[in-house]
C-alpha atoms as a PDB file:
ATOM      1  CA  UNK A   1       0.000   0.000   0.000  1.00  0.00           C
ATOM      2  CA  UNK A   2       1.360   3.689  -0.899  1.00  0.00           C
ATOM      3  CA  UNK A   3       1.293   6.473   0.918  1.00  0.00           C
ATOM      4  CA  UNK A   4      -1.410   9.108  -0.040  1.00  0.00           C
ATOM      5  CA  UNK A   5       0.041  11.336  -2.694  1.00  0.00           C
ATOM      6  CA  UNK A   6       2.971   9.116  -3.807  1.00  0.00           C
ATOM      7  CA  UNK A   7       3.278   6.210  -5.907  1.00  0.00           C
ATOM      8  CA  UNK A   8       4.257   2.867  -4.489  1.00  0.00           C
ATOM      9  CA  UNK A   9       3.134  -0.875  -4.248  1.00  0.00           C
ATOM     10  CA  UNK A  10       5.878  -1.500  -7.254  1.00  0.00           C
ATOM     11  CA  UNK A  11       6.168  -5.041  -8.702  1.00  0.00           C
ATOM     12  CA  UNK A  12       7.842  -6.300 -11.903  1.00  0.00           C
ATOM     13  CA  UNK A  13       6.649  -8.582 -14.323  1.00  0.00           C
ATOM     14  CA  UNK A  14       8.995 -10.521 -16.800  1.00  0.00           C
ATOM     15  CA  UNK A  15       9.227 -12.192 -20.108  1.00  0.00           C
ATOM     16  CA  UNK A  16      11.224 -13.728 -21.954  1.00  0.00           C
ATOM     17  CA  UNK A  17      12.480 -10.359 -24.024  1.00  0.00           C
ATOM     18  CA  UNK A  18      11.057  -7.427 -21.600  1.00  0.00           C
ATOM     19  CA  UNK A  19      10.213  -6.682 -18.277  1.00  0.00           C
ATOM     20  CA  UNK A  20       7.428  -4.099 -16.747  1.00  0.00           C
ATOM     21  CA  UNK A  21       7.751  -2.333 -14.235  1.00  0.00           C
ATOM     22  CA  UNK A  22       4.439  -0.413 -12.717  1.00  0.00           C
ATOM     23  CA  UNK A  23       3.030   1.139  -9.484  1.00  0.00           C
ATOM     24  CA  UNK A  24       0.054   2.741  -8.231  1.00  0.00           C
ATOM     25  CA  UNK A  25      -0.864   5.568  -5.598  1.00  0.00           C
ATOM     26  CA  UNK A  26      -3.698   5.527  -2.744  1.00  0.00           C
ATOM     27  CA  UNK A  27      -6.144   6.432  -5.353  1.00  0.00           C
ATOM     28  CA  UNK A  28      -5.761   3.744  -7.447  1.00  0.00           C
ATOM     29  CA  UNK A  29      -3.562   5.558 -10.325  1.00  0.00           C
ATOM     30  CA  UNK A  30      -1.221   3.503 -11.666  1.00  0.00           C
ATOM     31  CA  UNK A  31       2.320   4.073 -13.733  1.00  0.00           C
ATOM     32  CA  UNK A  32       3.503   1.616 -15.736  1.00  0.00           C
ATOM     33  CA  UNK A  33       6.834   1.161 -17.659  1.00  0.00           C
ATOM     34  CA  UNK A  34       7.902  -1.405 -20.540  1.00  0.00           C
ATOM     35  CA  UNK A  35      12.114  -1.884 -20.282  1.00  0.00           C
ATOM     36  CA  UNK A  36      14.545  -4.336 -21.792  1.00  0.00           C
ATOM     37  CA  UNK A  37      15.745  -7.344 -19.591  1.00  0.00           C
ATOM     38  CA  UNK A  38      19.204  -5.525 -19.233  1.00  0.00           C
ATOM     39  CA  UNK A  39      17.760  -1.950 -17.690  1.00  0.00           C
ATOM     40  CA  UNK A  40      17.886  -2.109 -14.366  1.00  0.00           C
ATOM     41  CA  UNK A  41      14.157  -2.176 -12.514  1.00  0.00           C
ATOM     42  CA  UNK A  42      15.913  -0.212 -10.044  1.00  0.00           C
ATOM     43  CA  UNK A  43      16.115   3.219 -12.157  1.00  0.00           C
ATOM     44  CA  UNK A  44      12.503   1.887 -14.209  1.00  0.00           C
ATOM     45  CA  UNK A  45      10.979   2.754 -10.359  1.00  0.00           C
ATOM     46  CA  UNK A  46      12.795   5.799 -10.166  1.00  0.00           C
ATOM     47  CA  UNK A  47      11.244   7.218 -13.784  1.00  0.00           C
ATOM     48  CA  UNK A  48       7.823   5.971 -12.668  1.00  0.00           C
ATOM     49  CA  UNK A  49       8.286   8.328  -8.811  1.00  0.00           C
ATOM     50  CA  UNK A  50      10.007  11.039 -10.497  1.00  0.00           C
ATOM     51  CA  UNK A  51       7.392  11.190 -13.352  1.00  0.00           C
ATOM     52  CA  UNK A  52       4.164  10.712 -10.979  1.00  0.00           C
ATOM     53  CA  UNK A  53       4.346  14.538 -10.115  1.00  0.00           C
ATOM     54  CA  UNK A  54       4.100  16.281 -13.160  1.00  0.00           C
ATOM     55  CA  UNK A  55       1.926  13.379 -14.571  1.00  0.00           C
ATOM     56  CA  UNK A  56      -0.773  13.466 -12.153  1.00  0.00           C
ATOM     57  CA  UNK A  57      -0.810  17.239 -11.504  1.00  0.00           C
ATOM     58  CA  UNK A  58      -1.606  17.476 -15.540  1.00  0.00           C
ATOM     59  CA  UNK A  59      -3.938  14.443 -16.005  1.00  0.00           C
ATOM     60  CA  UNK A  60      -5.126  13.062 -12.495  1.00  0.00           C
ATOM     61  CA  UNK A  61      -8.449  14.085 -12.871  1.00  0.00           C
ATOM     62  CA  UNK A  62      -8.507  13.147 -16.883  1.00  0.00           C
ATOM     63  CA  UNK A  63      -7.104   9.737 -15.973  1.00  0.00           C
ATOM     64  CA  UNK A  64      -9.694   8.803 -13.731  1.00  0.00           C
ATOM     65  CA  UNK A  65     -12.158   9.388 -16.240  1.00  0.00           C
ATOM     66  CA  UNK A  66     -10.311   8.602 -19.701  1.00  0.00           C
ATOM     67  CA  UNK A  67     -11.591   5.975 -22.208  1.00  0.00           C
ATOM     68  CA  UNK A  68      -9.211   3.746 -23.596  1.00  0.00           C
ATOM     69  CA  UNK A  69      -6.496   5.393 -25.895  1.00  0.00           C
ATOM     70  CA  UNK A  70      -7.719   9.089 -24.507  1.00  0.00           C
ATOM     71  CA  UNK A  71      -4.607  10.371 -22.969  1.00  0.00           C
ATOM     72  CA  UNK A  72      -2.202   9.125 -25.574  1.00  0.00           C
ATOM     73  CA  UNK A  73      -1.894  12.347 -27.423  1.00  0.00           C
ATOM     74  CA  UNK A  74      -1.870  14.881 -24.959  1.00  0.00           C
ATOM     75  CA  UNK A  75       0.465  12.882 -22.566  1.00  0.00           C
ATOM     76  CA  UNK A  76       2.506  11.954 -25.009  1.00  0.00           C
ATOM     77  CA  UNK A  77       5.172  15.252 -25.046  1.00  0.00           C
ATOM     78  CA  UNK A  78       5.542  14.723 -20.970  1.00  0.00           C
ATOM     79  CA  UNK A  79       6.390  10.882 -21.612  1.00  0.00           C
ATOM     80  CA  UNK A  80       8.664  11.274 -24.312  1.00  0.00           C
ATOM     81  CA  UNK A  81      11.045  13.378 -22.426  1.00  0.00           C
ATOM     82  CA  UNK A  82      11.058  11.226 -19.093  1.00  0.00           C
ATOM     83  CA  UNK A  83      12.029   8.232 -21.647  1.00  0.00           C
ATOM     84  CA  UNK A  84      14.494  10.334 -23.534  1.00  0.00           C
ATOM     85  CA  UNK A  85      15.947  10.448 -19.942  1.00  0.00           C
ATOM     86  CA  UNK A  86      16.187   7.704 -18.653  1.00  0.00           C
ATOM     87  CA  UNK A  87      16.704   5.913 -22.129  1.00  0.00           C
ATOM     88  CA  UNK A  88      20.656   5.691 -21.278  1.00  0.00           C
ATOM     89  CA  UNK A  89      20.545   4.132 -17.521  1.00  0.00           C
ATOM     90  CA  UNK A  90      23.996   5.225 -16.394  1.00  0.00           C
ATOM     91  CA  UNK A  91      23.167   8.757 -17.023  1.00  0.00           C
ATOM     92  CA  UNK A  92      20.109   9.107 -14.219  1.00  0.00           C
ATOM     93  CA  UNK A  93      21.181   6.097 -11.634  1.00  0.00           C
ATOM     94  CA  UNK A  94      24.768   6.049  -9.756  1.00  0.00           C
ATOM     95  CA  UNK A  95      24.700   2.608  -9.827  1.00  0.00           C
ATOM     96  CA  UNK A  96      24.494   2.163 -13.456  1.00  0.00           C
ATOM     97  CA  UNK A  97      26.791   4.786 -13.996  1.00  0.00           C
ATOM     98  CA  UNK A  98      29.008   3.011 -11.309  1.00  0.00           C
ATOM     99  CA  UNK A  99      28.227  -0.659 -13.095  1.00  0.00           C
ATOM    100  CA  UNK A 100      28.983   1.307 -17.018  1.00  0.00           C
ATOM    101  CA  UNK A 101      32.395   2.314 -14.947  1.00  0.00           C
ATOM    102  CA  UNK A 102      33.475  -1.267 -13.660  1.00  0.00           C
ATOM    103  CA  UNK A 103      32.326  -3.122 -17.087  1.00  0.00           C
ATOM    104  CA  UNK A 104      34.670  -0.664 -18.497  1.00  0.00           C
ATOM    105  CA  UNK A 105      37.640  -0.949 -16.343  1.00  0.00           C
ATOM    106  CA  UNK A 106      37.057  -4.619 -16.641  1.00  0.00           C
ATOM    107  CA  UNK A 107      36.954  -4.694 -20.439  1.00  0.00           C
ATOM    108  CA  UNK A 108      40.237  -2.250 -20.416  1.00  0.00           C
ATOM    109  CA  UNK A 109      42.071  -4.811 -18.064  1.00  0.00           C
ATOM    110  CA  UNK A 110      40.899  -7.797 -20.069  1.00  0.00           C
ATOM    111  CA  UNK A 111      42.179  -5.865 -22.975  1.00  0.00           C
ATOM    112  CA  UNK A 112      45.591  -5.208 -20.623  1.00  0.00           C
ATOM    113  CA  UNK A 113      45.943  -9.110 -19.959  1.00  0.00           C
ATOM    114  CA  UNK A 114      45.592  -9.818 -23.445  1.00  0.00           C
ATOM    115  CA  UNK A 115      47.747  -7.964 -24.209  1.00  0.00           C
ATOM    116  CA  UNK A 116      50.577  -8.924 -21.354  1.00  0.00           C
ATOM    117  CA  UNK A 117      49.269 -12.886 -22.392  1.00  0.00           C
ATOM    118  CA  UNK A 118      50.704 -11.761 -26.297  1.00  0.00           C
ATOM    119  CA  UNK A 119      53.423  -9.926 -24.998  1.00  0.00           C
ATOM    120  CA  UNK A 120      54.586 -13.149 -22.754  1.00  0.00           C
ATOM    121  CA  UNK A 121      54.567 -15.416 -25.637  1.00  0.00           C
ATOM    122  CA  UNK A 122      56.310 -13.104 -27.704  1.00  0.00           C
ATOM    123  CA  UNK A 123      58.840 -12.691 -25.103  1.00  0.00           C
ATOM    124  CA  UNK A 124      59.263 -16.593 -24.540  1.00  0.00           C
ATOM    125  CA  UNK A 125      59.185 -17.094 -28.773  1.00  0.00           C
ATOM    126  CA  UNK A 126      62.502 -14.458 -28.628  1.00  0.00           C
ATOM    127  CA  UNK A 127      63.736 -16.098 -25.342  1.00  0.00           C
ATOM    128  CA  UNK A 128      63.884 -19.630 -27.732  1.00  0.00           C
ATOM    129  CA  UNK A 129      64.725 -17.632 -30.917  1.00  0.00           C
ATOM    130  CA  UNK A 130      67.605 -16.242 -28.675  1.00  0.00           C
ATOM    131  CA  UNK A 131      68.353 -19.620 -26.675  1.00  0.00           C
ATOM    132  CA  UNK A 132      68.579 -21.139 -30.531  1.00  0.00           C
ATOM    133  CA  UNK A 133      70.916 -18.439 -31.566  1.00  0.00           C
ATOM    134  CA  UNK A 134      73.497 -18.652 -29.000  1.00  0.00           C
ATOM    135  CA  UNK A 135      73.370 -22.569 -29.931  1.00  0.00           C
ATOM    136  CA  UNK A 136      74.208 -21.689 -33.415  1.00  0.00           C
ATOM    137  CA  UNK A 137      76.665 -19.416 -31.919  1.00  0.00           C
ATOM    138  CA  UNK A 138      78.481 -21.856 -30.001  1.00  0.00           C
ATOM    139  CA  UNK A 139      78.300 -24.341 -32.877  1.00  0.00           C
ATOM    140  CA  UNK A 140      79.618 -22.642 -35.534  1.00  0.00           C
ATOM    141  CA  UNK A 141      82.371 -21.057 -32.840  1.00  0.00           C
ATOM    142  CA  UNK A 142      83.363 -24.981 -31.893  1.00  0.00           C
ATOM    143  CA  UNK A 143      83.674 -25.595 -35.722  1.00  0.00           C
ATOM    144  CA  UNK A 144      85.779 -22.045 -36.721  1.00  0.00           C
ATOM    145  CA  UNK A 145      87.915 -23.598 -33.742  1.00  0.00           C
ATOM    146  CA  UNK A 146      88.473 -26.699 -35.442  1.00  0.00           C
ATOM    147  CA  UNK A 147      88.286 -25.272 -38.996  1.00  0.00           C
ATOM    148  CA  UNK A 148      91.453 -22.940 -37.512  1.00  0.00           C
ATOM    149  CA  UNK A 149      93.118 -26.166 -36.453  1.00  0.00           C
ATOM    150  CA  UNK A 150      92.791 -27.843 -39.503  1.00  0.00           C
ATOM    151  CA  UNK A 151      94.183 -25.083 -41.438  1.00  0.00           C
ATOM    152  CA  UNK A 152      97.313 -24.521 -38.899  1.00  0.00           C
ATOM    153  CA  UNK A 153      97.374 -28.605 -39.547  1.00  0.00           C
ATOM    154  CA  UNK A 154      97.132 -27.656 -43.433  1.00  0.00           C
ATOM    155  CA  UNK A 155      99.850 -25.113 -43.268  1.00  0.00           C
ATOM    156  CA  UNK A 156     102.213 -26.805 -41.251  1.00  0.00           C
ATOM    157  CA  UNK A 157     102.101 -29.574 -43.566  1.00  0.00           C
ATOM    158  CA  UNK A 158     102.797 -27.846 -46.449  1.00  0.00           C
ATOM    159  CA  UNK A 159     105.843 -26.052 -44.991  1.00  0.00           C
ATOM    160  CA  UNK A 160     106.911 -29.295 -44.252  1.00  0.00           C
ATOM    161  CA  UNK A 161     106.323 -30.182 -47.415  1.00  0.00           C
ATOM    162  CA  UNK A 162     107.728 -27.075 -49.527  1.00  0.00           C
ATOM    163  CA  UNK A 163     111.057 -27.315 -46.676  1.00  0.00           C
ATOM    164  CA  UNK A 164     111.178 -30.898 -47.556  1.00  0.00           C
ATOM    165  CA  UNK A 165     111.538 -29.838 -51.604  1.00  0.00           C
ATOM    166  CA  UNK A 166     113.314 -27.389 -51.099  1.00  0.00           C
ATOM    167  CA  UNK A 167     116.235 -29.042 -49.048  1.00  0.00           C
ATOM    168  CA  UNK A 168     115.402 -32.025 -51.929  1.00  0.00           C
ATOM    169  CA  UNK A 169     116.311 -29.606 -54.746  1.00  0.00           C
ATOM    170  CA  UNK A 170     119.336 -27.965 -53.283  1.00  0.00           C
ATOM    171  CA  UNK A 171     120.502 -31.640 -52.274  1.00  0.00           C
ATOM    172  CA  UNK A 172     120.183 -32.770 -55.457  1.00  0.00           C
ATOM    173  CA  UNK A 173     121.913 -29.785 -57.510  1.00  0.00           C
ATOM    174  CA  UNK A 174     124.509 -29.201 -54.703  1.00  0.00           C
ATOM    175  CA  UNK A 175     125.416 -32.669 -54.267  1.00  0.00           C
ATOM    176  CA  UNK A 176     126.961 -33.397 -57.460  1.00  0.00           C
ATOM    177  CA  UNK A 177     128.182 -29.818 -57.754  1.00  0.00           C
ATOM    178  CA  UNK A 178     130.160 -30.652 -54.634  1.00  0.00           C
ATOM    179  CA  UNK A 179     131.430 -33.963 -55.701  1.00  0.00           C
ATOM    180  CA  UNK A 180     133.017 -32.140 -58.572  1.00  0.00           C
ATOM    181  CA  UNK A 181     134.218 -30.091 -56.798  1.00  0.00           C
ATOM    182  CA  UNK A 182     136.284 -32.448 -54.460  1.00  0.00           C
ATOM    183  CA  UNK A 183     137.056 -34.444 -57.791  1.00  0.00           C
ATOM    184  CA  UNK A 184     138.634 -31.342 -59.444  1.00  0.00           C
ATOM    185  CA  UNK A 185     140.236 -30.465 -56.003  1.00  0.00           C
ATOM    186  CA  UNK A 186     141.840 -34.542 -56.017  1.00  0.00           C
ATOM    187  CA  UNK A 187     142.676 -34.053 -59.355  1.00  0.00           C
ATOM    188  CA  UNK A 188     144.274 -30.702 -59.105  1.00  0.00           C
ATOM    189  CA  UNK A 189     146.233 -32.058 -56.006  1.00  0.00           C
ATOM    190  CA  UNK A 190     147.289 -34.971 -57.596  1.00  0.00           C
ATOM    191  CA  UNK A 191     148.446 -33.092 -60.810  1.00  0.00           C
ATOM    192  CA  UNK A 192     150.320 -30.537 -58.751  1.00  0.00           C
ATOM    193  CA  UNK A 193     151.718 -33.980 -56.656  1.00  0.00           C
ATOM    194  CA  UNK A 194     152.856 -34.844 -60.370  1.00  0.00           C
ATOM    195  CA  UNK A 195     154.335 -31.621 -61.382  1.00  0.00           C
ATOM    196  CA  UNK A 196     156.219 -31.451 -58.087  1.00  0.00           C
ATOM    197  CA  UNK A 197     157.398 -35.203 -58.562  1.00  0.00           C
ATOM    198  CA  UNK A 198     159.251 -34.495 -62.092  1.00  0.00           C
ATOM    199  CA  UNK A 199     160.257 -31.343 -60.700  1.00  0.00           C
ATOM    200  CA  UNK A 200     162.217 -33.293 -57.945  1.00  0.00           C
ATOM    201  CA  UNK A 201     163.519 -35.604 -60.456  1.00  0.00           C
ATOM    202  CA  UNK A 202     164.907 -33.247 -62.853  1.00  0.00           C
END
């Protein structure tokens, strides 16, 4: 039961797309209000109290008495601007507003995890990209090492080698150059033994 000279006695009645929301006064006036499942009945029953002054001080006494359909037109400039609004919830009721605010914040740090989520595999994927790298790194490092040996190996042989022909080819051209030498140094000798040997005989 309402007070006299307010509205009150509010109930809501649902289906499966829309909800109404209504309420009447002492005198048997009732407000009613047709809303989406998603508005909240909450700020539907504050349009209804807020609109019950300036609706029944213009058409109390017309409503009591209206046929059916009588009150559409002239009521209908008053009742377009109370749904006008409250048409956006958030804008009229703190708690909306306050609900519009957290569904907000919530999407933005959904947005933020999603994004940190990305950012974490991206950071692992270079963390393996890197990880694969210094493999490589160390691979190809472990096989310049043993590249380098093989060449010192290399060169070191082929000194060896062009020492080897080199000593082969002086051996072989100063050999016989010094055995002709020490021929033509015995013969020499054993001329000049010759020369002196007549010499002493004469």
């Amino acid at each position: 039961v309402s007070e006299e000279g307010a509205l009150g006695g509010f109930k809501v009645v649902q289906s499966d797309m829309h909800q109404v929301v209504y309420g009447a006064d002492s005198e048997g006036m009732c407000l009613a209000v047709v809303t989406g499942l998603k508005y909240p009945s909450r700020t539907a029953i504050q349009m209804l109290v807020d609109l019950y002054t300036p609706y029944s001080e213009k058409f109390s006494l017309q409503a009591r008495s209206a046929t059916n359909g009588a009150l559409t037109k002239p009521s209908k400039k008053l009742l377009t601007e109370y749904c006008k609004k409250y048409d956006d919830s958030s804008k009229v009721d703190k708690a909306s507003a306050l609900n519009s605010k957290v569904e907000a914040v919530k999407g933005t740090m959904q947005d933020n995890i999603a994004a940190m989520l990305k950012n974490t595999e991206q950071a692992e994927s270079l963390a393996e990209r890197s990880n694969q790298l210094n493999e490589q790194a160390n691979v190809f490092q472990k096989k310049s090492k043993d590249l380098r040996k093989q060449m010192r190996c290399k060169n070191i042989k082929m000194t060896i080698i062009l020492v080897s022909l080199v000593v082969g080819i002086l051996v072989i051209v100063l050999v016989p150059l010094i055995i002709r030498a020490k021929k033509a140094a015995d013969g020499g000798r054993m001329l000049r033994g010759a020369f002196l040997e007549e010499l002493g005989e004469e």
